[in-house]
C-alpha atoms as a PDB file:
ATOM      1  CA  UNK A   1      -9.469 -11.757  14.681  1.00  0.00           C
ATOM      2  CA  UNK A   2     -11.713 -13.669  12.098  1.00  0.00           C
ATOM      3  CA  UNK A   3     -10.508 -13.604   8.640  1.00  0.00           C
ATOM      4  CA  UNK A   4     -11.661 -10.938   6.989  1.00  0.00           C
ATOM      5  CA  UNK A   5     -12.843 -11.063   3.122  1.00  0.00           C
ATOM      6  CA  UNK A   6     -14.432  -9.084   0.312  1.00  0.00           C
ATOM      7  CA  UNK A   7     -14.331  -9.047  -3.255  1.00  0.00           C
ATOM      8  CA  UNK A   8     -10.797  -8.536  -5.157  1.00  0.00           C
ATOM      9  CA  UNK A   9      -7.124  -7.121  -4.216  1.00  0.00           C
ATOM     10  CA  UNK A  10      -1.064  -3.259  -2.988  1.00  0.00           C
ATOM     11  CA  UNK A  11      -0.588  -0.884   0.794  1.00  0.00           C
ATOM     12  CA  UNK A  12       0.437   0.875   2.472  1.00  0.00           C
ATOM     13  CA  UNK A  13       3.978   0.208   0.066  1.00  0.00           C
ATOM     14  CA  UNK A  14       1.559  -0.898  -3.614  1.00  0.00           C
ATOM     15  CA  UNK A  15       4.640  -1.264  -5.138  1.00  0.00           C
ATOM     16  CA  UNK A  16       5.768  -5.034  -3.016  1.00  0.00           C
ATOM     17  CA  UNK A  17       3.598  -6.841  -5.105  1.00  0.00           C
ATOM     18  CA  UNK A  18       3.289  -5.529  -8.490  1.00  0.00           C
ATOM     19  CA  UNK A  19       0.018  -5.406 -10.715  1.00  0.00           C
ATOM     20  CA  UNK A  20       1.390  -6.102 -14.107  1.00  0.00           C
ATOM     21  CA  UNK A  21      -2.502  -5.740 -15.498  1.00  0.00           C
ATOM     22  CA  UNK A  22      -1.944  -1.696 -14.229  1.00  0.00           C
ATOM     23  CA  UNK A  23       1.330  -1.291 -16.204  1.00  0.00           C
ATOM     24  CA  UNK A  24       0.942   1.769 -18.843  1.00  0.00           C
ATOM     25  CA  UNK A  25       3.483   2.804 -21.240  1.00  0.00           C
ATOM     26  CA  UNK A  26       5.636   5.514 -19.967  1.00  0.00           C
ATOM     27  CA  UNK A  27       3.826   8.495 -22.549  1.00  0.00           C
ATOM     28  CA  UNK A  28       0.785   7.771 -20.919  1.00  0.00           C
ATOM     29  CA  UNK A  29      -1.515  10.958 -19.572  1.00  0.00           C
ATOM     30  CA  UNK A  30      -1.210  11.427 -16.120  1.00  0.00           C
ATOM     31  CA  UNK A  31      -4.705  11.480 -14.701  1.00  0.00           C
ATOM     32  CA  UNK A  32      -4.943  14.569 -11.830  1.00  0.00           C
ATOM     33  CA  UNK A  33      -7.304  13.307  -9.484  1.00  0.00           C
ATOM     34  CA  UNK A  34     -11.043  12.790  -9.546  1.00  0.00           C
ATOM     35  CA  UNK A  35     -13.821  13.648  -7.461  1.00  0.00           C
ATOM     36  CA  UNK A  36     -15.285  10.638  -5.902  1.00  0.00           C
ATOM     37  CA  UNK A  37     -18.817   9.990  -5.658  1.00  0.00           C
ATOM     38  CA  UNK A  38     -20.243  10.668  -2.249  1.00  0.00           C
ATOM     39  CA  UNK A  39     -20.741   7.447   0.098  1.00  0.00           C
ATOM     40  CA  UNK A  40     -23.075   7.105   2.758  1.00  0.00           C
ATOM     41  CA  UNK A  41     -20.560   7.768   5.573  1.00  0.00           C
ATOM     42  CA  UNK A  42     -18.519  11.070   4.924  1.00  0.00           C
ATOM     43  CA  UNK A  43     -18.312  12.006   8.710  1.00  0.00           C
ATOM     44  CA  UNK A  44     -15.114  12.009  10.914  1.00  0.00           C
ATOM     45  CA  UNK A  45     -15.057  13.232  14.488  1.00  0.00           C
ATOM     46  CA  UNK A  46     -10.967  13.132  14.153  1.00  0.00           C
ATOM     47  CA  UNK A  47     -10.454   9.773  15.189  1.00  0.00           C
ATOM     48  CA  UNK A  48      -8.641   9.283  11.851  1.00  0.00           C
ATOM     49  CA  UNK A  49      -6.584  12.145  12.464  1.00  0.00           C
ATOM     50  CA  UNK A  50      -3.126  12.157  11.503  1.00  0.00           C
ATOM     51  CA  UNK A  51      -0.189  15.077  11.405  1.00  0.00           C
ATOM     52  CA  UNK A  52       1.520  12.462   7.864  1.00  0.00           C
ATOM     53  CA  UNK A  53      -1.818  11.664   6.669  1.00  0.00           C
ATOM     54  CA  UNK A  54      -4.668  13.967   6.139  1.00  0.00           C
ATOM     55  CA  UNK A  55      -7.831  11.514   6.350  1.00  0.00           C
ATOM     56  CA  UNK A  56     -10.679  13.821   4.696  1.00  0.00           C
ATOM     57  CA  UNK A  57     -13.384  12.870   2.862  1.00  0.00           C
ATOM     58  CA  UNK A  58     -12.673  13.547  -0.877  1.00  0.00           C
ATOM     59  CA  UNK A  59      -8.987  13.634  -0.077  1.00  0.00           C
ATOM     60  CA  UNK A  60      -6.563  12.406  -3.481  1.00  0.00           C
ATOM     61  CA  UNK A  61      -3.110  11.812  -4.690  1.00  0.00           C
ATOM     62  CA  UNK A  62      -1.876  11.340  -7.750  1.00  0.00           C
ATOM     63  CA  UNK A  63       1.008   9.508  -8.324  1.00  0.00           C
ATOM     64  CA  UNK A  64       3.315   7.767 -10.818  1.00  0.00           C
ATOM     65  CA  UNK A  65       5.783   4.951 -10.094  1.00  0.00           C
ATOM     66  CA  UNK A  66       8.950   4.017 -12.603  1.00  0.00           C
ATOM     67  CA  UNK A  67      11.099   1.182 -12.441  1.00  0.00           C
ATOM     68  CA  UNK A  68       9.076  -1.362 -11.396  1.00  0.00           C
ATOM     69  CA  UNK A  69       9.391  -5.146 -13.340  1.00  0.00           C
ATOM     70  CA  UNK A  70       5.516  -4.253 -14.775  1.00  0.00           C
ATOM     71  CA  UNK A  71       6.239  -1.192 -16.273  1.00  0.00           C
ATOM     72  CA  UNK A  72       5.506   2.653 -15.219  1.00  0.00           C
ATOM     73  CA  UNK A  73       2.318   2.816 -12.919  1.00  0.00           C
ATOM     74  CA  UNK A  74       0.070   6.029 -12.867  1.00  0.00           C
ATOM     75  CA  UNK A  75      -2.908   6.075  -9.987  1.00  0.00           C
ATOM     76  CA  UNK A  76      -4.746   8.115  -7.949  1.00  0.00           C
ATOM     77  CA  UNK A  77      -5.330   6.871  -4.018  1.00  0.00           C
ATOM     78  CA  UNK A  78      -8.818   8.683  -2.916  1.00  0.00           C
ATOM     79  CA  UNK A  79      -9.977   8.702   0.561  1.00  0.00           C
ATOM     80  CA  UNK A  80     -13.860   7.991   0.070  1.00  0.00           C
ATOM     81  CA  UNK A  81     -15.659   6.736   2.594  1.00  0.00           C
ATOM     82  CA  UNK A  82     -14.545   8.077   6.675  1.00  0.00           C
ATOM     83  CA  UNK A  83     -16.188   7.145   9.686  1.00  0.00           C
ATOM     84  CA  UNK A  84     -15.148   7.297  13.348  1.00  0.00           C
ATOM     85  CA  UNK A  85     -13.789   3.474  12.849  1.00  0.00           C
ATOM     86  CA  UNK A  86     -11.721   3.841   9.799  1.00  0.00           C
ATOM     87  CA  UNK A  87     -11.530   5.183   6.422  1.00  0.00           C
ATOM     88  CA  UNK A  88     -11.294   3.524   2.853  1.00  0.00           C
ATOM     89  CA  UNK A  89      -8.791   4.537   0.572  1.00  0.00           C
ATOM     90  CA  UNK A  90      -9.755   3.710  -3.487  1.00  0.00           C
ATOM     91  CA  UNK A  91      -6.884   3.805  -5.795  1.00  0.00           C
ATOM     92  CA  UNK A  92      -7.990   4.500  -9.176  1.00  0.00           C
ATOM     93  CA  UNK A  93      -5.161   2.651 -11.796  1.00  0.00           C
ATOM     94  CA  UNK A  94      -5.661   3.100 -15.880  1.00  0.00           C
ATOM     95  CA  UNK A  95      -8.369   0.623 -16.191  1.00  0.00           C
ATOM     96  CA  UNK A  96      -8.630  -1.273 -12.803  1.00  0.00           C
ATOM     97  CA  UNK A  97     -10.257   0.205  -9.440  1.00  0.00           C
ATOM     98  CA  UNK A  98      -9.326  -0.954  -5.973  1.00  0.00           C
ATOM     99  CA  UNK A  99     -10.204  -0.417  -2.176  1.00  0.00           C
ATOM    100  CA  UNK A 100      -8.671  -0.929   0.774  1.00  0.00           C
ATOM    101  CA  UNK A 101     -10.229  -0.290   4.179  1.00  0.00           C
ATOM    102  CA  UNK A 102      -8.248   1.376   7.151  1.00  0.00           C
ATOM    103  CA  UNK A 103      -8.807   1.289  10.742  1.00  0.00           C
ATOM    104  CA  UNK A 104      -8.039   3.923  13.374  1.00  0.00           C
ATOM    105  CA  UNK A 105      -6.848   3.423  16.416  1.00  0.00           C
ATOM    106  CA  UNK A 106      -6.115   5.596  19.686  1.00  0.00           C
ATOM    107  CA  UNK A 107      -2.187   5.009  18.788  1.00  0.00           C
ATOM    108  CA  UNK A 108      -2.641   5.520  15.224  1.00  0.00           C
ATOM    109  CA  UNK A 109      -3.757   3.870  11.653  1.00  0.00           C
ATOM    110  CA  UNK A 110      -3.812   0.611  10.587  1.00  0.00           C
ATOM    111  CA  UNK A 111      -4.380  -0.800   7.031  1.00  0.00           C
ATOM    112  CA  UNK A 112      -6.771  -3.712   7.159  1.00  0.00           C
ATOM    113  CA  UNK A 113      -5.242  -5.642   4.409  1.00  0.00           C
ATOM    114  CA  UNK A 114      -2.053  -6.348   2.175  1.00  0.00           C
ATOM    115  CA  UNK A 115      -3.225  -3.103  -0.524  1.00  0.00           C
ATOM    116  CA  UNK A 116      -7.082  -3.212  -1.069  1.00  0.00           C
ATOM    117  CA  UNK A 117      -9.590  -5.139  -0.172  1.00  0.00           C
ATOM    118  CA  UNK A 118      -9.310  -7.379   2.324  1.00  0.00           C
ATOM    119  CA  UNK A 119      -8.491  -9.708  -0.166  1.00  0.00           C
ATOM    120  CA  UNK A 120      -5.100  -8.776  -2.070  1.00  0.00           C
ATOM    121  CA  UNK A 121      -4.959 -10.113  -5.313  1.00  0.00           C
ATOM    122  CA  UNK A 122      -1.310 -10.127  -6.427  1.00  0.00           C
ATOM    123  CA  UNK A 123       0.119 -10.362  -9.520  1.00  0.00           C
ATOM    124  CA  UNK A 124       3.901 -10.309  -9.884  1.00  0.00           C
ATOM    125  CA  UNK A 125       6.689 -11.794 -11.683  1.00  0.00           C
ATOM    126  CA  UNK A 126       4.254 -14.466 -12.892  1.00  0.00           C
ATOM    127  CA  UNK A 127       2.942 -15.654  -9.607  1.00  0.00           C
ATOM    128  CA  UNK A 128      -0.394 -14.565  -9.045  1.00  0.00           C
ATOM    129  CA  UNK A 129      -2.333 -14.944  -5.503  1.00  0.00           C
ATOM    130  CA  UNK A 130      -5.553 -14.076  -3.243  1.00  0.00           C
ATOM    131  CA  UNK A 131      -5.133 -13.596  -0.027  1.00  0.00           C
ATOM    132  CA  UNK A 132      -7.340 -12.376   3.162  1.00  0.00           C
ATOM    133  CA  UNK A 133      -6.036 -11.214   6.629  1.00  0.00           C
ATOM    134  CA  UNK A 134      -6.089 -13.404   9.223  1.00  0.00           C
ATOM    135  CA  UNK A 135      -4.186 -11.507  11.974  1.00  0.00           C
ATOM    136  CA  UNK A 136      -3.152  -7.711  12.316  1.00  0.00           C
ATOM    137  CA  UNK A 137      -0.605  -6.403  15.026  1.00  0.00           C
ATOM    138  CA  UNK A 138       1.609  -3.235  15.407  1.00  0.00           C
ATOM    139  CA  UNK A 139       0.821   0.141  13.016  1.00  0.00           C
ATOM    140  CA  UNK A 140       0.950   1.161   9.457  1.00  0.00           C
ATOM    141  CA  UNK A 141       1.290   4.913  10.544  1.00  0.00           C
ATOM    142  CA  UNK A 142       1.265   6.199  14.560  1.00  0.00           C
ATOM    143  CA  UNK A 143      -0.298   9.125  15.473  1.00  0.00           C
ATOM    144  CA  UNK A 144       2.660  10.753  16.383  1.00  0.00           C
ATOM    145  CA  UNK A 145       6.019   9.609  15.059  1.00  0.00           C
ATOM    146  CA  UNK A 146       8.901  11.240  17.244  1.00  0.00           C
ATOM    147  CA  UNK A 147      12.673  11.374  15.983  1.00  0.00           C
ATOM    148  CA  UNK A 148      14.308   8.025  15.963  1.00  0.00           C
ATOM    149  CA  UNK A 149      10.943   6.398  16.330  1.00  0.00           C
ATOM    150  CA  UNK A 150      10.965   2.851  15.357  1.00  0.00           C
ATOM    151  CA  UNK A 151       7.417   0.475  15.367  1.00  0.00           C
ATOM    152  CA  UNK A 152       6.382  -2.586  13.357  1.00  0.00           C
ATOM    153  CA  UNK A 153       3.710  -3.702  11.586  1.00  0.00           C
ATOM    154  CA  UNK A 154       2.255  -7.107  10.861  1.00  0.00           C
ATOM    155  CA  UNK A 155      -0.012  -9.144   8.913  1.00  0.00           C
ATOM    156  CA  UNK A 156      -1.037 -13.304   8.940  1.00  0.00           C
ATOM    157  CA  UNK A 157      -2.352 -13.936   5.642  1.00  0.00           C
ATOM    158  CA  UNK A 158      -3.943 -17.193   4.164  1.00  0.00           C
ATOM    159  CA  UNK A 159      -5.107 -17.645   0.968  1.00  0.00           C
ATOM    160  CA  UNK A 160      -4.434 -19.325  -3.073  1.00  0.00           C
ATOM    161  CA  UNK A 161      -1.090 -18.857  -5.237  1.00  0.00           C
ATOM    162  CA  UNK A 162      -1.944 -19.835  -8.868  1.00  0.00           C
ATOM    163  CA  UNK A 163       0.036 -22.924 -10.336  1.00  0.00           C
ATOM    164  CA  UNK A 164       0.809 -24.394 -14.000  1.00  0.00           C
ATOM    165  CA  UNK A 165      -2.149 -26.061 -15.998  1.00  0.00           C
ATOM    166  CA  UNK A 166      -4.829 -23.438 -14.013  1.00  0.00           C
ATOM    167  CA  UNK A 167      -4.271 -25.388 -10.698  1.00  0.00           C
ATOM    168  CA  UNK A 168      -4.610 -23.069  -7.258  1.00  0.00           C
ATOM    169  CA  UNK A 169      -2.383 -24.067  -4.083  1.00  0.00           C
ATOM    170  CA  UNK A 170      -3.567 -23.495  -0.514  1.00  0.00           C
ATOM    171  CA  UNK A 171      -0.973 -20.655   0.574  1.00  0.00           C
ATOM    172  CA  UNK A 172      -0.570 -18.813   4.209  1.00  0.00           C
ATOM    173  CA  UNK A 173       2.413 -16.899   5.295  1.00  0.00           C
ATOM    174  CA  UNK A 174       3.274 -13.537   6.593  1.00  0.00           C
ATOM    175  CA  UNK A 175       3.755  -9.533   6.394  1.00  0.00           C
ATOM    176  CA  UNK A 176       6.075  -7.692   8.007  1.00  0.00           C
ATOM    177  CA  UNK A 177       7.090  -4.411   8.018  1.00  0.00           C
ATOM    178  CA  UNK A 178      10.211  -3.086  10.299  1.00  0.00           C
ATOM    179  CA  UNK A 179       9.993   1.393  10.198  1.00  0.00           C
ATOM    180  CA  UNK A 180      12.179   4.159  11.691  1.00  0.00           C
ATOM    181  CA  UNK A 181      11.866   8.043  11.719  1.00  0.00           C
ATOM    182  CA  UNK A 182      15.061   9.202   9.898  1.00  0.00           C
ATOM    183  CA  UNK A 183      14.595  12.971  10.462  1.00  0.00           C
ATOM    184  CA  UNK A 184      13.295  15.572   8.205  1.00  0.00           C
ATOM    185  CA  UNK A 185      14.220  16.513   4.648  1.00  0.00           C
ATOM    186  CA  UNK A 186      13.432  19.214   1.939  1.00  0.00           C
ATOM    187  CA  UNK A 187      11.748  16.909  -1.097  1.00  0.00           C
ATOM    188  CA  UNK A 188      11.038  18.082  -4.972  1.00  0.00           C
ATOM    189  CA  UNK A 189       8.323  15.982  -6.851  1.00  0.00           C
ATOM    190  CA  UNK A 190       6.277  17.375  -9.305  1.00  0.00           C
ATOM    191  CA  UNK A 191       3.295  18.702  -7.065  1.00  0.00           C
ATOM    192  CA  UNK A 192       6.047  20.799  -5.258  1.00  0.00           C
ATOM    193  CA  UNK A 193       9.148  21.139  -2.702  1.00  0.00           C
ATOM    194  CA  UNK A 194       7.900  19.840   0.856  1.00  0.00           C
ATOM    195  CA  UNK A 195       9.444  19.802   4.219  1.00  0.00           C
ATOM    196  CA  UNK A 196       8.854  16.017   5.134  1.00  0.00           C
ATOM    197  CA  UNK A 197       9.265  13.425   6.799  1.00  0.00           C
ATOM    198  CA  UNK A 198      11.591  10.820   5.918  1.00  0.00           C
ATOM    199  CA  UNK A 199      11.124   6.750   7.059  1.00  0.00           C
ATOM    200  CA  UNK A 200      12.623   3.881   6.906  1.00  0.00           C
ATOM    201  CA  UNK A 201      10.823   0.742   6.031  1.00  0.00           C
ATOM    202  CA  UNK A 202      12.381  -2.873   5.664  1.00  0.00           C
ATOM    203  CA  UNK A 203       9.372  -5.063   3.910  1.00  0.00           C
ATOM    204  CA  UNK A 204       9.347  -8.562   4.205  1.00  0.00           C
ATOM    205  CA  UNK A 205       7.066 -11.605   3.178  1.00  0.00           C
ATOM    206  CA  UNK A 206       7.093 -15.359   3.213  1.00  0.00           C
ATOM    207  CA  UNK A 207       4.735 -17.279   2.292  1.00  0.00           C
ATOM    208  CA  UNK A 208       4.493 -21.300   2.278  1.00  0.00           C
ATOM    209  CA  UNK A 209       1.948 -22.284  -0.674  1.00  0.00           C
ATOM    210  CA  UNK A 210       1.500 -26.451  -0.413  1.00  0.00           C
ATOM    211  CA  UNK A 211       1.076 -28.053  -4.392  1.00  0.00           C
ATOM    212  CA  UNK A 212       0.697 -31.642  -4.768  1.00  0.00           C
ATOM    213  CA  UNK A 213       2.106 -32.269  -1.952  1.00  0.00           C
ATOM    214  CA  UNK A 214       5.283 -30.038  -2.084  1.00  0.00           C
ATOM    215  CA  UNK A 215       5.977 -27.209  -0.048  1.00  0.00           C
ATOM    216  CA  UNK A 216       6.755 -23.991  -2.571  1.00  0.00           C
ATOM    217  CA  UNK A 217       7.945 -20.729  -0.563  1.00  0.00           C
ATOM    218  CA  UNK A 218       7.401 -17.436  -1.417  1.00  0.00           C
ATOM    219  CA  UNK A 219      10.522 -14.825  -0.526  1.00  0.00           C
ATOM    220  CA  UNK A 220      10.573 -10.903  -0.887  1.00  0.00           C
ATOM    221  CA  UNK A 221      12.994  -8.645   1.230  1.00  0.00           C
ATOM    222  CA  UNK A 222      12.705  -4.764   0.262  1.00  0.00           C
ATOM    223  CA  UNK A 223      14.684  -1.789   1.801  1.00  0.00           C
ATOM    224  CA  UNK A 224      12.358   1.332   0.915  1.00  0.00           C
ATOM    225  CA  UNK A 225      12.735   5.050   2.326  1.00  0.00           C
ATOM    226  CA  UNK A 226       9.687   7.366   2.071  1.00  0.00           C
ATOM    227  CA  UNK A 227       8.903  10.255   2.583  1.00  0.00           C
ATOM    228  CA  UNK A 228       5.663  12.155   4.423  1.00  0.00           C
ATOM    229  CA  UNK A 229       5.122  15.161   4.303  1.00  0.00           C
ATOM    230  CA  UNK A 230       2.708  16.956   7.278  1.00  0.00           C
ATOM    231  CA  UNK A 231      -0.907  17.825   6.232  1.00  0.00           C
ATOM    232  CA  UNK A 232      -0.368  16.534   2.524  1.00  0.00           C
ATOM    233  CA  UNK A 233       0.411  12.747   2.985  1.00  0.00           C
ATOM    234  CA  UNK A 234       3.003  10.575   1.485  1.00  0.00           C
ATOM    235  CA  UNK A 235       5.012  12.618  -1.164  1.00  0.00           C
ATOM    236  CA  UNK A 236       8.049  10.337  -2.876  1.00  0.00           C
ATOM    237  CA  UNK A 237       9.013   6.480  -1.985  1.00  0.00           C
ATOM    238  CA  UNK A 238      12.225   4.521  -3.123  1.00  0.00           C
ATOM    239  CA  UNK A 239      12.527   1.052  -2.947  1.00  0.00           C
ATOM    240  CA  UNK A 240      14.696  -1.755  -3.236  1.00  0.00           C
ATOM    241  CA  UNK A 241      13.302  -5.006  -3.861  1.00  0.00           C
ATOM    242  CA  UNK A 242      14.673  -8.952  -4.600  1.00  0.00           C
ATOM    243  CA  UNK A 243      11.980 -10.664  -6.090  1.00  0.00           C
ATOM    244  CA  UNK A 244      12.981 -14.498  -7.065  1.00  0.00           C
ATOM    245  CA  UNK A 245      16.565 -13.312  -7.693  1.00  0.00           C
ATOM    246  CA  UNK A 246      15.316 -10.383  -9.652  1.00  0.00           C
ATOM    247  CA  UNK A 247      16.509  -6.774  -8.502  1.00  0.00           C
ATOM    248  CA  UNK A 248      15.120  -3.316  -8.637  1.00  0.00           C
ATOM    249  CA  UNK A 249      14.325  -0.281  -7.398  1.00  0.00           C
ATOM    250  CA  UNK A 250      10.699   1.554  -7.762  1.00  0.00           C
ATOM    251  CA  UNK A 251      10.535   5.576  -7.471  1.00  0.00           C
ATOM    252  CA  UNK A 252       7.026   6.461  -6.921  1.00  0.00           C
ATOM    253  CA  UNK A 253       6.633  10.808  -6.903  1.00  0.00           C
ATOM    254  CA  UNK A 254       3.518  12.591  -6.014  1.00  0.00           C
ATOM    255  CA  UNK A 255       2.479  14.348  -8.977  1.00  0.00           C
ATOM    256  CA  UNK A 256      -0.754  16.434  -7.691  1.00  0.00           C
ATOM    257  CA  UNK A 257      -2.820  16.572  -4.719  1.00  0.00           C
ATOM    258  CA  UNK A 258      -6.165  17.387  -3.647  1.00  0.00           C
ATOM    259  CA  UNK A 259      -6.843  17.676   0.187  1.00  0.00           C
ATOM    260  CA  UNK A 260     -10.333  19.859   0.806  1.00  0.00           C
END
């Protein structure tokens, strides 16, 4: 697959590589989710269906995320554009708008990217990077995800990691996400109590960026469980995250919904 690039930037899991320029201070407003402006493609002949993930045009979720090194995060992921290839998903943060496109499959979705755009821009405990897909293999989401389930999903990524005095080193490394079905469970968040369904992700990346002739790797392990919820979409995440010898752990809670 040819690399794939557009114009700037988190996924399927945002919360891997932090945007510190979305933090907001934890009194901020939550902002209930807009209505999108209408695109030229707003058709789907249910190729993009999904039992976990409604994919509708004008679709949104409004979330907020604590605990994260950057501070509380508020956004709203809207799905705005849907055609029988794929779908893009905007996420609307506090001052900073992002797309990611979405591709759908006979076995199931498929995010294009590392979180929006083909490009992800990253920004997180001081390193930040561009990078565009090179490869994709395995699923963000199946079509149908039976008890015990287990799948993978992949990216190659190549790109720049910023470095002192303005400098940019040549990076390229990988994504990888190992998932499980872990059965179903009654969830509270703020837009309600939801039967859903609960899965197991272990995140990974490592990337090699090369700087003055020094190889400089790039390490995160997560352990994350989330939570889906049929015919509404994702509903609550936790994860656990090392960063660079850092720790923590990032609740993200659905806090209203909009699915027409």
């Amino acid at each position: 697959m040819q690399a794939k690039r557009s114009s700037a930037i988190i996924f399927f899991i945002f919360i891997l590589f932090t945007l510190s320029a979305c933090g907001v201070d934890q009194s901020s407003e939550i902002v209930l989710p807009f209505t999108p402006q209408p695109n030229a493609n707003t058709v789907s002949d249910g190729s993009c269906d999904n039992a976990l993930l409604p994919v509708k045009p004008g679709a949104s979720w409004t979330y907020i995320s604590t605990g994260s090194p950057a501070g509380t995060l508020i956004y709203t992921d809207t799905v705005t554009n849907v055609d029988a290839d794929g779908f893009t998903l905007t996420s609307q943060f506090d001052q900073t708008t992002r797309t990611q496109e979405w591709a759908c499959t006979p076995d199931g979705l498929q995010a294009l990217q590392l979180g929006g755009s083909t490009a992800a821009g990253v920004s997180t405990q001081g390193i930040t990077a561009e990078f565009a897909t090179v490869e994709i293999t395995g699923l963000t989401l199946p079509k149908e995800i039976t008890p015990g389930m287990q799948w993978q999903y992949n990216l190659t990524m190549q790109g720049t990691v910023a470095m002192p005095g303005d400098q940019k080193a040549e990076a390229s490394g990988t994504y990888t996400v190992d998932m499980k079905e872990m059965g179903i469970e009654s969830v509270t968040v703020t837009a309600g109590t939801f039967n859903a369904t609960k899965l197991q992700a272990n995140p990974a990346i490592d990337i090699k960026a090369i700087f003055e002739g020094l190889e400089v790797p790039i390490k995160f392990n997560g352990a994350s469980l989330l939570w889906y919820a049929p015919g509404i979409g994702y509903v609550k995440s936790v994860e656990n995250g090392d960063f660079g010898g850092t720790n923590y752990t990032v609740t993200t809670e659905l806090q209203a919904y909009i699915i027409p």
